[in-house]
N, C-alpha and C. Protein backbone atom coordinates (compact mmCIF):
# COMPACT_ATOMS: atom_id res chain seq x y z
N UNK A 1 116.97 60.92 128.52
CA UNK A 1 115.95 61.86 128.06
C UNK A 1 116.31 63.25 128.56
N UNK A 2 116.68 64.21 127.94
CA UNK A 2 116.58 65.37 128.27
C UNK A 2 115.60 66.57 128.51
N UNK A 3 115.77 67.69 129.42
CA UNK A 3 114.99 68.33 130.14
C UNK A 3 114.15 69.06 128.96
N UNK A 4 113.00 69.66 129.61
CA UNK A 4 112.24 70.50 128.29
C UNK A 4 113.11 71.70 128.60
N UNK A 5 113.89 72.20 128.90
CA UNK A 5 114.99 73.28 128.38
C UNK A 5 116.27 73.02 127.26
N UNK A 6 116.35 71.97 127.19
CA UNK A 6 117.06 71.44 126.26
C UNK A 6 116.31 71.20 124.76
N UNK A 7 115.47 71.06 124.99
CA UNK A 7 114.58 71.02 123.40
C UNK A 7 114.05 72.70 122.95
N UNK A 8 114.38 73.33 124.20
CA UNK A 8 113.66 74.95 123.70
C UNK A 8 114.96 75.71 122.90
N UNK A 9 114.27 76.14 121.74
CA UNK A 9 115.16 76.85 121.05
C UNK A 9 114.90 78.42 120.65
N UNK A 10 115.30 79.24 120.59
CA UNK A 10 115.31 80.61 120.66
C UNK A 10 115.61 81.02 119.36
N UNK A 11 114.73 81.44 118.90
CA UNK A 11 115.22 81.56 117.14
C UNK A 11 114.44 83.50 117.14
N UNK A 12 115.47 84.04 116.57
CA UNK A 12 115.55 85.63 116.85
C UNK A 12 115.26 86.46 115.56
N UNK A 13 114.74 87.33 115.05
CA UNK A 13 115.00 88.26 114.05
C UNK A 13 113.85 87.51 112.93
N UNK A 14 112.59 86.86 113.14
CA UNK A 14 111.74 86.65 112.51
C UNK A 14 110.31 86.98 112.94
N UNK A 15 110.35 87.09 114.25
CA UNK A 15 109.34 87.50 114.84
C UNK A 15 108.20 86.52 114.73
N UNK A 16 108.44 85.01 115.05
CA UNK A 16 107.44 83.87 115.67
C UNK A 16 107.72 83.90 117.30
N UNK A 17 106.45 83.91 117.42
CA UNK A 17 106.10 83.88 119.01
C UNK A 17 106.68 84.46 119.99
N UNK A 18 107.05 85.71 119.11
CA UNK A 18 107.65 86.68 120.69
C UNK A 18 109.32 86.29 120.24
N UNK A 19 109.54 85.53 119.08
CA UNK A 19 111.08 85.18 118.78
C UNK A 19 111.17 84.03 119.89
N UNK A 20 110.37 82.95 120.13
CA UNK A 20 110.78 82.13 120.79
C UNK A 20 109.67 80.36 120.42
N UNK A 21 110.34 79.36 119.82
CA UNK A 21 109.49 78.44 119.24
C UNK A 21 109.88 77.28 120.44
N UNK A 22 109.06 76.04 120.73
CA UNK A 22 109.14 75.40 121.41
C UNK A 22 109.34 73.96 120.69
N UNK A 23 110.15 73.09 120.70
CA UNK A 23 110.59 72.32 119.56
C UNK A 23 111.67 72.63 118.88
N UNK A 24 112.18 71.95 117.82
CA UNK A 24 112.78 71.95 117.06
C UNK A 24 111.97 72.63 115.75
N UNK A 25 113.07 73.36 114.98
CA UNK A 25 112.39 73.78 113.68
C UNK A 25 112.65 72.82 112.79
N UNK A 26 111.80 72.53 111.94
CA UNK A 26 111.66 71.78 111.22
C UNK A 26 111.36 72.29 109.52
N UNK A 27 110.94 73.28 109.61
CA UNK A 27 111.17 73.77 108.06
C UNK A 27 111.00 75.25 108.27
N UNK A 28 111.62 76.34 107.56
CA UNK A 28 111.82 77.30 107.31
C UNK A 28 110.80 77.78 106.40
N UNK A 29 109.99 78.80 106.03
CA UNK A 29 109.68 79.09 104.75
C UNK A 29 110.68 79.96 103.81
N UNK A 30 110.52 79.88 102.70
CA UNK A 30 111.78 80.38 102.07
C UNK A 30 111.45 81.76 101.45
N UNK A 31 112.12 82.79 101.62
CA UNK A 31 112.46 84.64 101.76
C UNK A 31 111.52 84.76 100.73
N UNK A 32 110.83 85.59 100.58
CA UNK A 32 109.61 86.13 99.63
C UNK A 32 110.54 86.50 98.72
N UNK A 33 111.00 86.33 96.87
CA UNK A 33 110.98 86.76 96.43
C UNK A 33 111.02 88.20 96.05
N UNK A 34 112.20 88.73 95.65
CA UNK A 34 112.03 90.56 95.33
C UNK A 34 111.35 90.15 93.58
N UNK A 35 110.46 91.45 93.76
CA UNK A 35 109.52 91.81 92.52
C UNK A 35 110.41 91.81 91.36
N UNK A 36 109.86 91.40 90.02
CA UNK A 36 110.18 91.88 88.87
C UNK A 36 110.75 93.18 88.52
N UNK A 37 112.11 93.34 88.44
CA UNK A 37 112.45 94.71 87.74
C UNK A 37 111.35 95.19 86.83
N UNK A 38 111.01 96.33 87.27
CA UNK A 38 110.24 97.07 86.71
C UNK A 38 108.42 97.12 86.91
N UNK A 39 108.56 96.35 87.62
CA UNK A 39 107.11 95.94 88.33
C UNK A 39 106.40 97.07 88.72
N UNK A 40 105.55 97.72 88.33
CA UNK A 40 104.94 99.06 89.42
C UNK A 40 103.39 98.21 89.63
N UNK A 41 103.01 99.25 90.31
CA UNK A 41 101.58 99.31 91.12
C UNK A 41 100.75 100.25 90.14
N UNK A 42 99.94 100.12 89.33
CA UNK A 42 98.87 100.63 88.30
C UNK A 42 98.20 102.00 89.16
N UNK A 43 98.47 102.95 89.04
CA UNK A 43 97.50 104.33 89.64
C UNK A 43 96.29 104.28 89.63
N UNK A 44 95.72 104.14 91.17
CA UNK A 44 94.50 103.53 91.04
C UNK A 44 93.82 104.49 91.55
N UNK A 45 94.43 106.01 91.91
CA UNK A 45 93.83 106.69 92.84
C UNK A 45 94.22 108.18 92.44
N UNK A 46 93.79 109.41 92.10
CA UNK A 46 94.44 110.41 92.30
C UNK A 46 94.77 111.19 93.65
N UNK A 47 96.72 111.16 93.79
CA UNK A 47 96.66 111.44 95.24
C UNK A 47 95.92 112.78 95.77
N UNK A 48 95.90 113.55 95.02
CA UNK A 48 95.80 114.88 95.45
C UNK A 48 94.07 114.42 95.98
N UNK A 49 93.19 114.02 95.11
CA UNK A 49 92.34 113.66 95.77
C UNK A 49 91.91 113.19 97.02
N UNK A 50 92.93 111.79 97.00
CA UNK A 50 92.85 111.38 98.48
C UNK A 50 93.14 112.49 99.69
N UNK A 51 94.21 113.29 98.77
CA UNK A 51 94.64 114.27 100.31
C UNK A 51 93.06 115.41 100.10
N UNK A 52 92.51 115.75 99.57
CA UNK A 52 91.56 116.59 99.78
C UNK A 52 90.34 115.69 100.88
N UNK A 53 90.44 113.96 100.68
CA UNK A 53 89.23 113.34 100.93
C UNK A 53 89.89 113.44 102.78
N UNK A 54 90.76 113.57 103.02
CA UNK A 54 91.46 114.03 104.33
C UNK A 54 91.03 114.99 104.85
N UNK A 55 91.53 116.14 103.93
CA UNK A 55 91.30 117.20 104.89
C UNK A 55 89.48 116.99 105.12
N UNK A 56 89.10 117.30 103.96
CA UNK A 56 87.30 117.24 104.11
C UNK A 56 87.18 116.35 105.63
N UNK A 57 87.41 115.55 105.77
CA UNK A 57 87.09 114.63 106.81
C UNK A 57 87.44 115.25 108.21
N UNK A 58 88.77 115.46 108.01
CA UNK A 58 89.24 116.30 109.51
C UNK A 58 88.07 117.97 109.83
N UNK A 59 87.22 118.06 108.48
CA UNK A 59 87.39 119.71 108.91
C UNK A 59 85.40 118.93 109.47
N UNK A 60 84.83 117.81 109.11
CA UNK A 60 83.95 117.23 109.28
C UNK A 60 83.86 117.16 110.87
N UNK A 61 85.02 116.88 111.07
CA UNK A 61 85.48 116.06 112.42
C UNK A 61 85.15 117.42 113.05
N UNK A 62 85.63 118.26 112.74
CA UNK A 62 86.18 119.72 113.45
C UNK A 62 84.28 120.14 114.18
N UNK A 63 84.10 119.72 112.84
CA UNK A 63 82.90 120.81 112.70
C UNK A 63 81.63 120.37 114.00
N UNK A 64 81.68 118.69 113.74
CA UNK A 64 80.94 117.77 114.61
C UNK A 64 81.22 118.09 116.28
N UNK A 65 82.75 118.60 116.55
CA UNK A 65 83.06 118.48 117.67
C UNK A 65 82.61 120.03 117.99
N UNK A 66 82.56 121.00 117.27
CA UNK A 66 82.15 122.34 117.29
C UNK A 66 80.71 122.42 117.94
N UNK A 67 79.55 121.72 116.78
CA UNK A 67 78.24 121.91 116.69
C UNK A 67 77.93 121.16 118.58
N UNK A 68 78.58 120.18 118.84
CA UNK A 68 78.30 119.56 120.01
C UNK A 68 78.47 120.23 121.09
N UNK A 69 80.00 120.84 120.97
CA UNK A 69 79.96 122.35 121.94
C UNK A 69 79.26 123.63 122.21
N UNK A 70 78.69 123.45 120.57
CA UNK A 70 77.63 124.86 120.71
C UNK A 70 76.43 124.49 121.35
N UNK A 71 76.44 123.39 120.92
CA UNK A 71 74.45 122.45 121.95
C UNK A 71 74.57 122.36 122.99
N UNK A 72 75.63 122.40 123.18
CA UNK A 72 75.75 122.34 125.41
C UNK A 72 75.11 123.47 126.21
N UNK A 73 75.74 124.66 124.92
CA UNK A 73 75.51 125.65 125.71
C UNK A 73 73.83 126.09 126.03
N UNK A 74 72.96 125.76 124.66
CA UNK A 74 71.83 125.70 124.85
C UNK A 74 71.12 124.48 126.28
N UNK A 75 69.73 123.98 125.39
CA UNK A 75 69.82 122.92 126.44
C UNK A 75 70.92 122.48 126.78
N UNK A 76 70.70 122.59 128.85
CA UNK A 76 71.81 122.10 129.17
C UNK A 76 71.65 120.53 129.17
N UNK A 77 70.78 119.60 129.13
CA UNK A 77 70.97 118.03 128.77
C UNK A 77 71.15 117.71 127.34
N UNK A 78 71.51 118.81 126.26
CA UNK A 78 72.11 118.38 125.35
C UNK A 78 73.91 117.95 125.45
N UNK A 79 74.49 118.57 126.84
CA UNK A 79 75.60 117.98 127.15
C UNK A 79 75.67 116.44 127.26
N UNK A 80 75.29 115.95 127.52
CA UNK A 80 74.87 114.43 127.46
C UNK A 80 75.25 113.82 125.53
N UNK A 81 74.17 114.56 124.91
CA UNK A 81 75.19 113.86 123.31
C UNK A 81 76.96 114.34 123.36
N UNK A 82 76.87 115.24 123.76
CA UNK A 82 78.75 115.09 123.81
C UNK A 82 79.17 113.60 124.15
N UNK A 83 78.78 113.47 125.57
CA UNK A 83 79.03 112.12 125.90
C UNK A 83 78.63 110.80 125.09
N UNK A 84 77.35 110.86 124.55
CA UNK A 84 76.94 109.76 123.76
C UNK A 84 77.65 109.15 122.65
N UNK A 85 78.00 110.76 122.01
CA UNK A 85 79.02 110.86 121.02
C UNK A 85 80.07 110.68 120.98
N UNK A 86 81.13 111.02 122.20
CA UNK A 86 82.59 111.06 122.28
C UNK A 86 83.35 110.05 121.56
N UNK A 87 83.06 108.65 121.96
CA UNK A 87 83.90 107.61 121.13
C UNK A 87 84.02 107.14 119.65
N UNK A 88 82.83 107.73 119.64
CA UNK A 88 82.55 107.61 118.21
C UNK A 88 83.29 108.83 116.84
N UNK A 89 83.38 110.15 117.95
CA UNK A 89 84.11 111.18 117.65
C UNK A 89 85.63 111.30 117.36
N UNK A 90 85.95 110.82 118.82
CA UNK A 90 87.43 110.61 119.02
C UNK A 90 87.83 109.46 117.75
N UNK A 91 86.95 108.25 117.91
CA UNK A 91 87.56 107.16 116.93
C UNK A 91 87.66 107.41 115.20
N UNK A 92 86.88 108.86 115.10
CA UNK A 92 86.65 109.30 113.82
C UNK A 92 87.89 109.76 113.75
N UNK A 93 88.21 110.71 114.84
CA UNK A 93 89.64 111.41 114.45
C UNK A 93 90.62 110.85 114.50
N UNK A 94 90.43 109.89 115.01
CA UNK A 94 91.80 108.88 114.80
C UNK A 94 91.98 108.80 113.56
N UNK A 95 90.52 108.04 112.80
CA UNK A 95 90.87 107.47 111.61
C UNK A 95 91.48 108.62 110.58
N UNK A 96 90.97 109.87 110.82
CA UNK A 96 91.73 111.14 110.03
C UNK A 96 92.75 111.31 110.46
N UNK A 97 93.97 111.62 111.95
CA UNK A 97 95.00 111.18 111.68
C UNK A 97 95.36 110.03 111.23
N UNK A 98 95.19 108.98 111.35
CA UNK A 98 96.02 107.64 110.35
C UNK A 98 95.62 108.27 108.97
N UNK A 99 95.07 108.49 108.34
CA UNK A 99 94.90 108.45 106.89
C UNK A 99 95.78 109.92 106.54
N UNK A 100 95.68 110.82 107.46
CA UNK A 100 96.74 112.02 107.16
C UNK A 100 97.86 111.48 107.11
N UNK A 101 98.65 110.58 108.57
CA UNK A 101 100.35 110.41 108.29
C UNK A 101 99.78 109.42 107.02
N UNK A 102 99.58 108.48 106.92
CA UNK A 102 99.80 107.38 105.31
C UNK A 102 99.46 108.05 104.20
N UNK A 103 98.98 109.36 104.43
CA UNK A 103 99.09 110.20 103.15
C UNK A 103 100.45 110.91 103.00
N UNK A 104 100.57 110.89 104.06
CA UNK A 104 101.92 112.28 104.35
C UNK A 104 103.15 110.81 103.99
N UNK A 105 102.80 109.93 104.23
CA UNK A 105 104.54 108.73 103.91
C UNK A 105 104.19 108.61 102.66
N UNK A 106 103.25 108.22 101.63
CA UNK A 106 102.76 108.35 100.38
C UNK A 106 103.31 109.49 99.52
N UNK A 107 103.29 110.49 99.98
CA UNK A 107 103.53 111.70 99.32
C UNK A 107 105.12 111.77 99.07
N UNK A 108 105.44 111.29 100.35
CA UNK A 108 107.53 110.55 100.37
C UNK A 108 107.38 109.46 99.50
N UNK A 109 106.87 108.72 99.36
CA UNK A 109 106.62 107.79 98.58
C UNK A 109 106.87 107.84 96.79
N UNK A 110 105.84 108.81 96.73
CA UNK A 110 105.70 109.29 95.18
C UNK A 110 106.79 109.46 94.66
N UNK A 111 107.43 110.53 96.03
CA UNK A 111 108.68 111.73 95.18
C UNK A 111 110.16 110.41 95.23
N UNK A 112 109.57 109.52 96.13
CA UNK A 112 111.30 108.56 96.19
C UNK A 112 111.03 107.46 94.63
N UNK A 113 109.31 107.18 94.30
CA UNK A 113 109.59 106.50 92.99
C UNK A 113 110.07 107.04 91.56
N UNK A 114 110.60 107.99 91.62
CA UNK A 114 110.80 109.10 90.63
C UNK A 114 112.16 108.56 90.59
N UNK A 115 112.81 108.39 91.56
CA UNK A 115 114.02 107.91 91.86
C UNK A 115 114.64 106.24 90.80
N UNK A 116 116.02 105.84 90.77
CA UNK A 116 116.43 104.93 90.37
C UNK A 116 116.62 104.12 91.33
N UNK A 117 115.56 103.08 91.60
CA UNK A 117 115.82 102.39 92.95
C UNK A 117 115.83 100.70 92.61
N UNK A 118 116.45 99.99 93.23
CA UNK A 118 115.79 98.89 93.42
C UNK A 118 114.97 97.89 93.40
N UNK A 119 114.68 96.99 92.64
CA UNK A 119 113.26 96.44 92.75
C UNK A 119 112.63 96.29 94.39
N UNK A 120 113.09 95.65 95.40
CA UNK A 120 113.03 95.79 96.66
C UNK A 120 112.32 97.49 97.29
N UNK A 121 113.36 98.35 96.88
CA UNK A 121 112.84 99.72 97.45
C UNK A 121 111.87 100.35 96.56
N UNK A 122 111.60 99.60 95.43
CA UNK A 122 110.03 100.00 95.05
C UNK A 122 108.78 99.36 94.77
N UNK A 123 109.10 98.28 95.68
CA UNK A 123 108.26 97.36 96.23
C UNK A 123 107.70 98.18 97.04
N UNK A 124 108.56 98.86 98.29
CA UNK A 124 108.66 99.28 99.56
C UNK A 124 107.42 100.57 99.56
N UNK A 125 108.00 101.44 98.59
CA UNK A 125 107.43 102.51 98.70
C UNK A 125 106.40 102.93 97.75
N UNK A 126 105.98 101.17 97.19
CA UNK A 126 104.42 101.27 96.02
C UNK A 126 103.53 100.99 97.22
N UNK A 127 103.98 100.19 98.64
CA UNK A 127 103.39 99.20 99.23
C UNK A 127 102.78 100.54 100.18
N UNK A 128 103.56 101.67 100.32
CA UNK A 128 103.24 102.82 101.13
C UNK A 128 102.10 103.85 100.54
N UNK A 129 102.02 103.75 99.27
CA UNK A 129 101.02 104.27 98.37
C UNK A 129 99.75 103.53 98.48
N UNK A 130 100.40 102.12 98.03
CA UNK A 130 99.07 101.37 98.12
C UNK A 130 98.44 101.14 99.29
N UNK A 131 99.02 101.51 100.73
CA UNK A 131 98.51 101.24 102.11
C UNK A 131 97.66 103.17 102.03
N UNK A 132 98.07 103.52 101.85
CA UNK A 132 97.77 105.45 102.00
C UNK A 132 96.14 104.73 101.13
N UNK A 133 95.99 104.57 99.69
CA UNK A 133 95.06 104.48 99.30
C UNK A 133 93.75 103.76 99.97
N UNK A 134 94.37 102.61 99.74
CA UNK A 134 93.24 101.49 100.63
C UNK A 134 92.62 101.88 101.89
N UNK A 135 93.42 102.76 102.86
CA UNK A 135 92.88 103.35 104.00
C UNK A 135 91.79 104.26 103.70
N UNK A 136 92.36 105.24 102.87
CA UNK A 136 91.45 106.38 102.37
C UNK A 136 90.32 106.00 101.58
N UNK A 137 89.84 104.86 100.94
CA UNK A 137 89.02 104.18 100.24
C UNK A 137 87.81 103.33 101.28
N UNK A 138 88.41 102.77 102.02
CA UNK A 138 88.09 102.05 103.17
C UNK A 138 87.56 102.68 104.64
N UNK A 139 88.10 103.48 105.04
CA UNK A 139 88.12 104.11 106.26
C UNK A 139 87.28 105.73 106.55
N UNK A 140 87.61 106.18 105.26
CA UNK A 140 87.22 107.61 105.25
C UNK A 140 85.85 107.55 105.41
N UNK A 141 85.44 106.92 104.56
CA UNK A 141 83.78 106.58 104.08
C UNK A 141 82.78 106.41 105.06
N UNK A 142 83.56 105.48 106.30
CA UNK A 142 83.12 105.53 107.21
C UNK A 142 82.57 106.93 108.32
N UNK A 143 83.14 107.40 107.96
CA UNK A 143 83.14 109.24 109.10
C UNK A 143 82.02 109.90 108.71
N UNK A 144 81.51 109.47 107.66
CA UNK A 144 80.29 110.20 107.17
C UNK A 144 79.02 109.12 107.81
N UNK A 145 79.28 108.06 108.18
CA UNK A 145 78.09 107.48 109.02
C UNK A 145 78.01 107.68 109.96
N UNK A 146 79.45 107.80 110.68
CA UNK A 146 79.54 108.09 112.13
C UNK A 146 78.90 109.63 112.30
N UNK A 147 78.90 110.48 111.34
CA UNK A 147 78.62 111.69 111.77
C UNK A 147 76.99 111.84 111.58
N UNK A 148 76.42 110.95 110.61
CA UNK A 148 75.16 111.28 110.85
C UNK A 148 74.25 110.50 111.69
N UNK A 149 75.01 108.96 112.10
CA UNK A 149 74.57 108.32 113.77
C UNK A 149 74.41 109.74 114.87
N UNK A 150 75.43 110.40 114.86
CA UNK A 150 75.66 111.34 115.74
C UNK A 150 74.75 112.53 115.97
N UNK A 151 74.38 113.01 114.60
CA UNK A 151 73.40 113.98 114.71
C UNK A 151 72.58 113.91 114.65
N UNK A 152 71.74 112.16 114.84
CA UNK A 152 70.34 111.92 114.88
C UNK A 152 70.37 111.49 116.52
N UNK A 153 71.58 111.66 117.33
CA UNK A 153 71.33 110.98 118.83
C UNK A 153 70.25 111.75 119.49
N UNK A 154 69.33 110.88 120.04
CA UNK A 154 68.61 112.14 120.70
C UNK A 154 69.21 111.19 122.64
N UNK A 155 68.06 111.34 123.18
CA UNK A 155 68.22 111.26 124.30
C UNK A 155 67.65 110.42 125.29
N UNK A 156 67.24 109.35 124.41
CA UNK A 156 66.26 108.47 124.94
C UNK A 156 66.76 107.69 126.09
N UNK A 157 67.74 107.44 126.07
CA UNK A 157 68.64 106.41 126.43
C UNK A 157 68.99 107.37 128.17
N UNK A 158 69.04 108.63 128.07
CA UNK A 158 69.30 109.45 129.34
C UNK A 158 68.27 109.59 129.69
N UNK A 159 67.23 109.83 129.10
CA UNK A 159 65.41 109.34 129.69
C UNK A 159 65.26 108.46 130.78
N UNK A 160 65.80 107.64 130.72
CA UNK A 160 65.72 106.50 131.10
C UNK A 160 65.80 106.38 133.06
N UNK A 161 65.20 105.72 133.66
CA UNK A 161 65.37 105.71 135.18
C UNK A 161 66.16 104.72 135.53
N UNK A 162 67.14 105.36 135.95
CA UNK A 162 68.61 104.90 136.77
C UNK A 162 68.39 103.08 137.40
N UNK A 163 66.93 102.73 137.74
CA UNK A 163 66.75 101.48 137.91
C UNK A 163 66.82 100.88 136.58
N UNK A 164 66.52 101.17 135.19
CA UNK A 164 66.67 100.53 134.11
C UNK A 164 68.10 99.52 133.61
N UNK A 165 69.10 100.44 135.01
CA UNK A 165 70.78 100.22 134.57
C UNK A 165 70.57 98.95 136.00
């Protein structure tokens, strides 16, 4: 009977379990298929739009992080919604950078399908369009809830007596 190092096998360049399976392999799945010559992805989106539904969002973002700075200066326990707000802020702007770069690889995208490529490399770079869209469809939409959670925070929660925690 041999050791359990002898049954471990190291299988590389597929990326199961860290590139490392325990056992023997026993079946492979077999290589996905490259697309139909000539296969595209149906325009489901106007880009220029999406890139406007970007900026709008970032200048949203801008504006939210502005108005919160200007309330500090007034009441000073309106510094406190800064805080209430922050993660919710920060996680907004995240989502506007991600949707800026997958607009910005999209836009490489467009100008490389113009190109004579591959079925494979325009698989590649419909799949970069279609990821840019779905984000911007999905994600953006969101920033407009987060921003008006935000500007209804009041302060109840800092009301509150330190024994409550």
């Amino acid at each position: 009977m041999g050791s359990q190092d002898e049954t471990r096998q190291v299988i590389t360049g597929i990326g199961v379990c860290a590139g490392t399976v325990v056992g023997p392999v026993v079946l492979m799945p077999e290589p996905i298929a490259e697309p139909a010559a000539g296969l595209r992805l149906p325009p489901r989106a106007d880009h220029e739009a999406q890139a406007r539904r970007v900026d709008e969002a970032a200048s949203r973002v801008a504006a939210d992080l502005e108005r919160a700075a200007a309330g500090a200066e007034g009441d000073t326990r309106d510094v406190y919604k800064v805080g209430l707000n922050a993660t919710r802020l920060l996680m907004a702007l995240g989502d506007v950078v991600c949707a800026w770069l997958l607009l910005r690889g999209a836009t490489v995208a467009l100008g490389k399908l113009s190109d004579d490529l591959s079925a494979k490399e325009k698989a590649f770079y419909e799949g970069k369009v279609a990821a840019a869209q779905f984000f911007a469809q999905t994600n953006l939409p969101r920033i407009s809830a987060e921003r008006a959670i935000a500007e209804h925070t009041d302060l109840a929660l800092m009301d509150l007596d330190e024994s409550a925690f």
